[in-house]
Protein backbone atom coordinates (compact mmCIF):
# COMPACT_ATOMS: atom_id res chain seq x y z
CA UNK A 1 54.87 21.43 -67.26
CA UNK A 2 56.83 19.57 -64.86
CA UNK A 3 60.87 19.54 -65.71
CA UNK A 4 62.60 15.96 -65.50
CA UNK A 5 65.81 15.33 -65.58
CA UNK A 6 67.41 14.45 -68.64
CA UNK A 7 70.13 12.01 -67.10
CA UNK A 8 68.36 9.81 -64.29
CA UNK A 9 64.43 10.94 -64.61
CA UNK A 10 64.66 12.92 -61.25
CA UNK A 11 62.37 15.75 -60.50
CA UNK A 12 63.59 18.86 -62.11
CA UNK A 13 63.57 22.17 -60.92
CA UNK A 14 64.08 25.90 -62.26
CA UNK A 15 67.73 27.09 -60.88
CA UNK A 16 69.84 29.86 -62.29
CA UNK A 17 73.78 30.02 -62.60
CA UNK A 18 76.25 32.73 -63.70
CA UNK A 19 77.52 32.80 -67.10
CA UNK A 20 80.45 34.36 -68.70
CA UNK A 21 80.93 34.95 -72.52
CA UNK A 22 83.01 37.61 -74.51
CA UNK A 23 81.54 40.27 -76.23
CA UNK A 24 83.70 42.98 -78.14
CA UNK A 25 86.73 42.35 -76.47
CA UNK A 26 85.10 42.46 -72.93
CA UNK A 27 84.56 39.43 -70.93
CA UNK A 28 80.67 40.03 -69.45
CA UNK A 29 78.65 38.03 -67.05
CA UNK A 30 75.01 37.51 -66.61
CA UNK A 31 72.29 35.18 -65.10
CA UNK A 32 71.21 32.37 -67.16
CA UNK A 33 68.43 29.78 -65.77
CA UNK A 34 68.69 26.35 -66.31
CA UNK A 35 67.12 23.66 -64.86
CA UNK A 36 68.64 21.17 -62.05
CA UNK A 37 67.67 17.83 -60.93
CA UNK A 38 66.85 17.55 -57.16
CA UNK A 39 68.42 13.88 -57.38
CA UNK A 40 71.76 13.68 -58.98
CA UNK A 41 72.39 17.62 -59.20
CA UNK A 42 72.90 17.65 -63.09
CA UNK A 43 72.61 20.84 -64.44
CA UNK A 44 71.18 21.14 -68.05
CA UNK A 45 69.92 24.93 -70.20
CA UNK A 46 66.61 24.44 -70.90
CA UNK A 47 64.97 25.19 -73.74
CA UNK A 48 62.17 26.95 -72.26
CA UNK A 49 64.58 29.33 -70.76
CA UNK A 50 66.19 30.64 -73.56
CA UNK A 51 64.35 33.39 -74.67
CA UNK A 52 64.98 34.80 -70.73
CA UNK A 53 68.16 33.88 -71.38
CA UNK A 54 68.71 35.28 -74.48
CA UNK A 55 67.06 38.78 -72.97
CA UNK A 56 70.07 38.34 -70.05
CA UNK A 57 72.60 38.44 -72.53
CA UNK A 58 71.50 41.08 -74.52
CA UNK A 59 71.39 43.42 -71.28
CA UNK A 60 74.68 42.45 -70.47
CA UNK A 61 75.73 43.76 -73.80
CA UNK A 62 73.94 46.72 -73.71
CA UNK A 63 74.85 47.25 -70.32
CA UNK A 64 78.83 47.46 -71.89
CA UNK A 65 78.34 49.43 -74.20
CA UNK A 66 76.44 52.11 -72.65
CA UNK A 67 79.44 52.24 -70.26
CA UNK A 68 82.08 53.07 -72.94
C-alpha cells in the first residue's frame, strides 16, 4: 500500500521518532513509527502503525515496572 502524504500528496515513507508520555508518575520514552513525506517533511502517526505502536508503549511500561 503505498503511503501519501496527507498535506501536499508527496510520496510517503515509513520513519520512526521518539516519544515521551507519563506513566505512573514516571516520564518513559519509546519508539513510535509514523510516516513522513519525502517532499515537505510532514510528519503524521499512521494508522497502520498503531498496533506496533501500541506494543512500544506497553514495553515501555512494563519495562518500568519491572525495574521498581
Amino acid at each position: 500500500m503505498e503511503i501519501v502524504c496527507e498535506k501536499c500528496q508527496g510520496a510517503g515513507a515509513p520513519a520512526a521518532e521518539m516519544k515521551t508520555f507519563e506513566h505512573e508518575g514516571q516520564s518513559l520514552h519509546c519508539i513510535a513509527f509514523v510516516s513522513s513525506c519525502a517532499i515537505c517533511g510532514h510528519r503524521w502517526e499512521d494508522p497502520r502503525y498503531a498496533d506496533a505502536n501500541r506494543r512500544h508503549s506497553e514495553r515501555a511500561c512494563a519495562v518500568a515496572m519491572g525495574s521498581k
